[in-house]
C-alpha atoms as a PDB file:
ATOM      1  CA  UNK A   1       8.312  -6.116  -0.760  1.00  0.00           C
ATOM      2  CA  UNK A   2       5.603  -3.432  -1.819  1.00  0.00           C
ATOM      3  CA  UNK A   3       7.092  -0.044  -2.894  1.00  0.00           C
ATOM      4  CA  UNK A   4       4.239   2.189  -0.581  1.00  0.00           C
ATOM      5  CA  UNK A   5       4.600   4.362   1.728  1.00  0.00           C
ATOM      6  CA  UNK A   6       2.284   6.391   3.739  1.00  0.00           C
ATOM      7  CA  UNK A   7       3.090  10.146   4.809  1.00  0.00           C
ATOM      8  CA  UNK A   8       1.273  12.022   7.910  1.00  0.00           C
ATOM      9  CA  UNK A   9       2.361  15.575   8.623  1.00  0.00           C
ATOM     10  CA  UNK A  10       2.442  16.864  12.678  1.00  0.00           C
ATOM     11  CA  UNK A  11       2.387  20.001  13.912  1.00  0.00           C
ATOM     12  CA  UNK A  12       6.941  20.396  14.009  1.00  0.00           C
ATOM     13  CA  UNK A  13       7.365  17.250  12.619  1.00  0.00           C
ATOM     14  CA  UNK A  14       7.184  15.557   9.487  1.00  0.00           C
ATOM     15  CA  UNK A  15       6.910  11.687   9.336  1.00  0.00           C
ATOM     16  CA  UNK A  16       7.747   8.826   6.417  1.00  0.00           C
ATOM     17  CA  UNK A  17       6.951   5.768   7.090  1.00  0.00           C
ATOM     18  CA  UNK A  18       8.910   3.472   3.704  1.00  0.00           C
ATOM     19  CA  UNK A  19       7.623   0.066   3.403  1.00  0.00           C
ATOM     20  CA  UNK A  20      10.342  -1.490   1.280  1.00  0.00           C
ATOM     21  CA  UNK A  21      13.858  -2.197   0.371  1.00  0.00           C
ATOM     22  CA  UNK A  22      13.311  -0.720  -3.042  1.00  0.00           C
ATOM     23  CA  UNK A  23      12.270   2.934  -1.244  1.00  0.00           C
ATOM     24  CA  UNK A  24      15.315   2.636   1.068  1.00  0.00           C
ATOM     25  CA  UNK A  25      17.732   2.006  -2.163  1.00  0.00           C
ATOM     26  CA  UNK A  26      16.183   4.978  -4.044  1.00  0.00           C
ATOM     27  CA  UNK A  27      16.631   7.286  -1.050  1.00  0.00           C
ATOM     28  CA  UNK A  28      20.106   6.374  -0.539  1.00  0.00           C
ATOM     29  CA  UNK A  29      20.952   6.641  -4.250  1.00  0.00           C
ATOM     30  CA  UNK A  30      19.529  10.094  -4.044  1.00  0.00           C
ATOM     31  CA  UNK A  31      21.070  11.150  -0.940  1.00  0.00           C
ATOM     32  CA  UNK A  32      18.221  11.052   1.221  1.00  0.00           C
ATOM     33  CA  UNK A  33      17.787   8.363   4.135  1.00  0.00           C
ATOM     34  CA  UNK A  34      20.902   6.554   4.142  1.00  0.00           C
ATOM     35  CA  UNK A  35      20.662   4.153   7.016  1.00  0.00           C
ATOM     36  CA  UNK A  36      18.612   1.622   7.773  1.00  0.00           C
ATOM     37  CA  UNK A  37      18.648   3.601  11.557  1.00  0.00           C
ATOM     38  CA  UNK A  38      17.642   6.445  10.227  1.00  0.00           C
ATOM     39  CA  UNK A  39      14.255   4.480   8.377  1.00  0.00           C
ATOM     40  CA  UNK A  40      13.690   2.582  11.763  1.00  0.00           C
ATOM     41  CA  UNK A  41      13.733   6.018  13.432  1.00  0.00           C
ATOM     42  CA  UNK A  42      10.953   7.723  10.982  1.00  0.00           C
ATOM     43  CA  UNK A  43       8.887   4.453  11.317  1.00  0.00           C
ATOM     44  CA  UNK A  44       9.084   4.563  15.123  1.00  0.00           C
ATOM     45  CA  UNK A  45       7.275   8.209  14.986  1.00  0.00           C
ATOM     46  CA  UNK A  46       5.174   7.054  12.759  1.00  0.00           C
ATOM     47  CA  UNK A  47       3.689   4.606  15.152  1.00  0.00           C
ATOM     48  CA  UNK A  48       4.011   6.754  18.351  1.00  0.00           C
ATOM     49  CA  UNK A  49       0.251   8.553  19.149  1.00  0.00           C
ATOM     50  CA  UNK A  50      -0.350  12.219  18.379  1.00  0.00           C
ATOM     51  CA  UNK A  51      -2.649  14.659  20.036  1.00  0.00           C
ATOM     52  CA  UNK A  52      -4.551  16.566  16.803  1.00  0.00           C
ATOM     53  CA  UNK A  53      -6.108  19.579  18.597  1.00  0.00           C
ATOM     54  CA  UNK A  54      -8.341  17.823  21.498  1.00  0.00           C
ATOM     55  CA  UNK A  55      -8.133  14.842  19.334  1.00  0.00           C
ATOM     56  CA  UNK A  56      -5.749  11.585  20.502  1.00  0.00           C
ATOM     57  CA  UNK A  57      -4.838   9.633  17.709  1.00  0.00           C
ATOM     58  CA  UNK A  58      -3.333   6.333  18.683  1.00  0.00           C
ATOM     59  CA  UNK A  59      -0.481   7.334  15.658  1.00  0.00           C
ATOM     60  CA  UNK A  60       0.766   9.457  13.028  1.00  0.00           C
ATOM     61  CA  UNK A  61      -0.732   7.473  10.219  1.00  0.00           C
ATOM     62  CA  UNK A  62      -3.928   8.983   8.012  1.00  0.00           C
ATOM     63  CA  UNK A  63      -5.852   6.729   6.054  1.00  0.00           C
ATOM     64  CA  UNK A  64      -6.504   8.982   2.950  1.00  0.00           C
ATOM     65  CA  UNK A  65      -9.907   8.798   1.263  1.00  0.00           C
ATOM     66  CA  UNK A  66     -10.954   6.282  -1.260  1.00  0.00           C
ATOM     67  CA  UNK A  67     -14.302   6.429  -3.179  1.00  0.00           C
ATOM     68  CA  UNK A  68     -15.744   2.882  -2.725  1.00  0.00           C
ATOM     69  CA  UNK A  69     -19.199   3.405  -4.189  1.00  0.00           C
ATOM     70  CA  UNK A  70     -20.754   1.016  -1.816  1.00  0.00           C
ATOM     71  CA  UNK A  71     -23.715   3.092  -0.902  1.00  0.00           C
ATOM     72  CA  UNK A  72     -27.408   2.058  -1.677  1.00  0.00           C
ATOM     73  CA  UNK A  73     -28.519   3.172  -5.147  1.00  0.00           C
ATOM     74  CA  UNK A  74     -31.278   4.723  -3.753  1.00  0.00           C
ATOM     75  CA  UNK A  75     -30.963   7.241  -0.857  1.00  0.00           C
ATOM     76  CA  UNK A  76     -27.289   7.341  -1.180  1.00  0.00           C
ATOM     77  CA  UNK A  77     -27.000   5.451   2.334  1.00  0.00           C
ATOM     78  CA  UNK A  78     -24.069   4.029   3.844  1.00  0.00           C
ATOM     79  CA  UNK A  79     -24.131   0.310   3.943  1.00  0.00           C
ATOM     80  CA  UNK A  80     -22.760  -2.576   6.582  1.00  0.00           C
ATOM     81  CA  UNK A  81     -20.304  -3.333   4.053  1.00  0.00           C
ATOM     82  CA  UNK A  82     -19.512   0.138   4.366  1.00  0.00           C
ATOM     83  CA  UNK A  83     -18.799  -0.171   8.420  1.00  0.00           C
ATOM     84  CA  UNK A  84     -17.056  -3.227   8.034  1.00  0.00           C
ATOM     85  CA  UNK A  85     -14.472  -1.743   5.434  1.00  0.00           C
ATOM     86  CA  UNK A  86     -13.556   1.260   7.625  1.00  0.00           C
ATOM     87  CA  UNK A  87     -13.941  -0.369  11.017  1.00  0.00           C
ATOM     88  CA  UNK A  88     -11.133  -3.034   9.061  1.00  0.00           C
ATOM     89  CA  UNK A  89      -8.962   0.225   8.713  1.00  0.00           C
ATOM     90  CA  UNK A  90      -9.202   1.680  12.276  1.00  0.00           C
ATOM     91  CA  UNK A  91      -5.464   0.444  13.183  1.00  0.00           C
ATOM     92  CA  UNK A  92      -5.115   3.804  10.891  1.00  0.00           C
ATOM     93  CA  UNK A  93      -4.471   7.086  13.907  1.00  0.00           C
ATOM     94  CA  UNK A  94      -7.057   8.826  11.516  1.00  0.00           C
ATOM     95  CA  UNK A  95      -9.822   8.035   8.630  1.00  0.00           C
ATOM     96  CA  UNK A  96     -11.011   9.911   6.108  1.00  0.00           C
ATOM     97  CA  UNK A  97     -13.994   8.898   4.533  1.00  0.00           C
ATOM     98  CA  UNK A  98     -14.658   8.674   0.914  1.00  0.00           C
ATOM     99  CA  UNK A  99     -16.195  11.819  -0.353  1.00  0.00           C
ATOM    100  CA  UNK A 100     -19.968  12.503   0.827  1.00  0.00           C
ATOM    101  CA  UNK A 101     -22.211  14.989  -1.180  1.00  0.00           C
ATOM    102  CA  UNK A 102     -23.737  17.363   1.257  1.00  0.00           C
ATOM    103  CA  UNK A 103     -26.560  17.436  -0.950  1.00  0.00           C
ATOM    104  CA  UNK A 104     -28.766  15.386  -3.625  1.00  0.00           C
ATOM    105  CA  UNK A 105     -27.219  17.550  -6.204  1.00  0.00           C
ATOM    106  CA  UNK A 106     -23.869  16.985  -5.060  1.00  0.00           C
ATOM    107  CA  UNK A 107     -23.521  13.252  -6.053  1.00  0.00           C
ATOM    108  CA  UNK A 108     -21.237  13.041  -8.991  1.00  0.00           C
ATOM    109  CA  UNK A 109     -20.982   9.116  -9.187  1.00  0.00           C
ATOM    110  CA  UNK A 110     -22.738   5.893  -8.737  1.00  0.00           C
ATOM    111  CA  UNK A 111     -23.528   4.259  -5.394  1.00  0.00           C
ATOM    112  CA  UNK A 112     -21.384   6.863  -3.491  1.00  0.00           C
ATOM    113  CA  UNK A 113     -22.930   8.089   0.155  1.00  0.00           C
ATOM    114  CA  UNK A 114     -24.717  10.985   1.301  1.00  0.00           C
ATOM    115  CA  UNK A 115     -25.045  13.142   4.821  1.00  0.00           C
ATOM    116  CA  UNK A 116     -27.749  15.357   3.467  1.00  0.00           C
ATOM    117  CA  UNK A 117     -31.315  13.471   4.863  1.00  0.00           C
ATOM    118  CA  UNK A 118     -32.231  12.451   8.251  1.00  0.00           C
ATOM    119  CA  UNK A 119     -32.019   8.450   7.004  1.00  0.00           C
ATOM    120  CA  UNK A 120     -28.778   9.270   5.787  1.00  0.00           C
ATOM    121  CA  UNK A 121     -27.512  10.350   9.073  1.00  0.00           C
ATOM    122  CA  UNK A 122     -28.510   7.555  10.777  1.00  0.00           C
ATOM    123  CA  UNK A 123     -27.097   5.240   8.068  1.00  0.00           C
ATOM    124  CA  UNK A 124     -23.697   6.595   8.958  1.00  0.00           C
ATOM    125  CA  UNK A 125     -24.434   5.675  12.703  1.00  0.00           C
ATOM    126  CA  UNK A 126     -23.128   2.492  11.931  1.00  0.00           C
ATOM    127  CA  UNK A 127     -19.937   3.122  10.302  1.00  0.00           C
ATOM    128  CA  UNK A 128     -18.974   5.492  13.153  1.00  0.00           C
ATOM    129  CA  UNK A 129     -20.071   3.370  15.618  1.00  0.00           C
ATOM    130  CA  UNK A 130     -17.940   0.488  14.244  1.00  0.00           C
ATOM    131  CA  UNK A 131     -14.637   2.238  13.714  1.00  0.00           C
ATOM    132  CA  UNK A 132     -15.147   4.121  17.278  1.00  0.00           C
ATOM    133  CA  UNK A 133     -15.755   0.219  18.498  1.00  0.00           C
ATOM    134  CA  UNK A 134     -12.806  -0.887  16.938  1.00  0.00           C
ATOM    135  CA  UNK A 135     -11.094   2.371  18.286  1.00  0.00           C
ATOM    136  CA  UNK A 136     -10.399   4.418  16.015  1.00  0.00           C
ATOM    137  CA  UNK A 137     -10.999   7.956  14.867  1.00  0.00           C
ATOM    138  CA  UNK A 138     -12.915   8.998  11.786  1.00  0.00           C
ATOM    139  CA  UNK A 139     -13.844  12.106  10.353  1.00  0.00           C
ATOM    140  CA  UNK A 140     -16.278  13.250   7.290  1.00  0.00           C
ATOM    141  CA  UNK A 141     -14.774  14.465   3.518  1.00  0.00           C
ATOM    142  CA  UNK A 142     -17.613  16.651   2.917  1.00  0.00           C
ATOM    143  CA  UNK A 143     -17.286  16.823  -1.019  1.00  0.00           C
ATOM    144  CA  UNK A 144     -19.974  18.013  -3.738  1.00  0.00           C
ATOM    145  CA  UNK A 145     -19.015  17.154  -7.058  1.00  0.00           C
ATOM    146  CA  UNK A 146     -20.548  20.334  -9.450  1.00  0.00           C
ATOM    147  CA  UNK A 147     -20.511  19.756 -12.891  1.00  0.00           C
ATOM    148  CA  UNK A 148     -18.355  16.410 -12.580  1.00  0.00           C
ATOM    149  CA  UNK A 149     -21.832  14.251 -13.565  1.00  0.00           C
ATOM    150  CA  UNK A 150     -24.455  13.258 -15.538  1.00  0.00           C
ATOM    151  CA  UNK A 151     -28.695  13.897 -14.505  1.00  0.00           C
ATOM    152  CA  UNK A 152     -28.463   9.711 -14.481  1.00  0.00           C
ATOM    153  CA  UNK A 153     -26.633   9.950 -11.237  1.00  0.00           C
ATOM    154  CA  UNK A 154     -29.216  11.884  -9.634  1.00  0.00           C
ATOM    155  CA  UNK A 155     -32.606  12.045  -8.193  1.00  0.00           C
ATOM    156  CA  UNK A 156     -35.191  12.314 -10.785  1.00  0.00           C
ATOM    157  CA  UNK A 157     -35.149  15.765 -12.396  1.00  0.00           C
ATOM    158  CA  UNK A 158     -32.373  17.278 -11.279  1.00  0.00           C
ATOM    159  CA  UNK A 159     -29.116  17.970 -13.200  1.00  0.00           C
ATOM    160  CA  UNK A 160     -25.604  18.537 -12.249  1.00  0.00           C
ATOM    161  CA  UNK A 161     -24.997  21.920 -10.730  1.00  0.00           C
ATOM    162  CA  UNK A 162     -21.405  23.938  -9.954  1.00  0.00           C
ATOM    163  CA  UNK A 163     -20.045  27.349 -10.150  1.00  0.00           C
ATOM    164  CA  UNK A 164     -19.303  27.465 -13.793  1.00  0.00           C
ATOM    165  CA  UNK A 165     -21.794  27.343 -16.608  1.00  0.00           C
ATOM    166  CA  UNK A 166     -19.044  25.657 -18.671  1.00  0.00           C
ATOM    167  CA  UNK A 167     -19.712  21.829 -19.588  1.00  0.00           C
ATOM    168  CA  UNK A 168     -16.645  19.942 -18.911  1.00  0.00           C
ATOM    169  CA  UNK A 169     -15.308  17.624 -21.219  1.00  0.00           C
ATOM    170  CA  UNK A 170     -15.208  13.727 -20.575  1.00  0.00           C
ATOM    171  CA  UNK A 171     -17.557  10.984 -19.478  1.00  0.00           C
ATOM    172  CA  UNK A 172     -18.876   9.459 -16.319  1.00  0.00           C
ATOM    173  CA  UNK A 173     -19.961   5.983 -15.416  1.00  0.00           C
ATOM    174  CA  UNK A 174     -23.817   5.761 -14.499  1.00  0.00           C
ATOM    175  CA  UNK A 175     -26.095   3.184 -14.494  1.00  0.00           C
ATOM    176  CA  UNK A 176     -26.539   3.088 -18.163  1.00  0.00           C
ATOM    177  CA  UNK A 177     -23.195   2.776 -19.004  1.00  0.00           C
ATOM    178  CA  UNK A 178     -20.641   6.139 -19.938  1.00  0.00           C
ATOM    179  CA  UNK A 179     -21.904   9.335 -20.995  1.00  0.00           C
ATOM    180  CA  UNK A 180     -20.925  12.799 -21.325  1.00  0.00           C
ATOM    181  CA  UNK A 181     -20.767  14.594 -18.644  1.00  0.00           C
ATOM    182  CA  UNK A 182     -23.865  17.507 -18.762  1.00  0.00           C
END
């Protein structure tokens, strides 16, 4: 069996759900989870829906975020392979997308989306519109990358821009291949 688990906070409660043999063996070994009750019992809540302010999730279960950079090259827009991978996932009680710069500057990587333009906005229409189809709940990681870049992964004459005038070390994947980060 795989050796993953997933892990969703509540409010009181805290959930596990283990997803193999080799988890439930560790646990006991370390004194944790001893029973195979007691796993059946945490993988019950886990399952069972949750109200998240005046939110219903149909479970416990967050789908953390993942950068796919599937977005268009140019414009940074979310794609229908884009809706089709999250609407896939909306079994999940709550997505959270990959990261989206909130501005053209923001973009750290290749291909990855945007919510910062009108077209971009309506881009995302389909994603949401195919998870909330497909019934579930997704929600926006809003996430600008500062100095984590390179001017190759932006629009034409800009250059990466955070709160610290310090260059990072490292490189960064663009369309030309690695480079340091500037």
């Amino acid at each position: 069996g795989s050796n993953y688990g997933a892990v969703f906070a509540g409010r009181h409660e805290r959930c596990t759900v283990y997803l193999s043999e080799q988890v439930l063996a560790f646990r006991s070994q370390n004194h944790h989870a001893t029973s195979e009750k007691e796993i059946h019992m945490t993988t019950d809540l886990a399952f069972e829906p949750y109200r998240m302010a005046d939110i219903d999730l149909k479970n416990r279960i967050a789908m953390a975020p993942m950068t796919r950079s599937r977005a268009t090259a140019e414009g940074a827009l979310a794609t229908p392979l884009m809706a089709e991978y999250y609407a896939q996932r909306a079994g999940a009680g709550l997505i959270i997308t990959e990261g989206i710069q909130p501005s053209a500057v923001g973009q750290g990587y290749t291909n990855t989306p945007g919510l910062h333009s009108a077209e971009q906005v309506e881009a995302w229409k389909q994603v949401t519109t195919a998870v909330h189809e497909a019934g579930g709940v997704i929600f926006a990681q809003l996430m600008h990358a500062g100095r984590i870049g390179h001017r190759a992964t932006l629009p034409e004459g800009m250059v990466p821009q955070g709160p610290s005038a310090v260059q990072p070390q490292g490189k960064i994947f663009t369309p030309q291949g690695l480079q340091e980060f500037e």
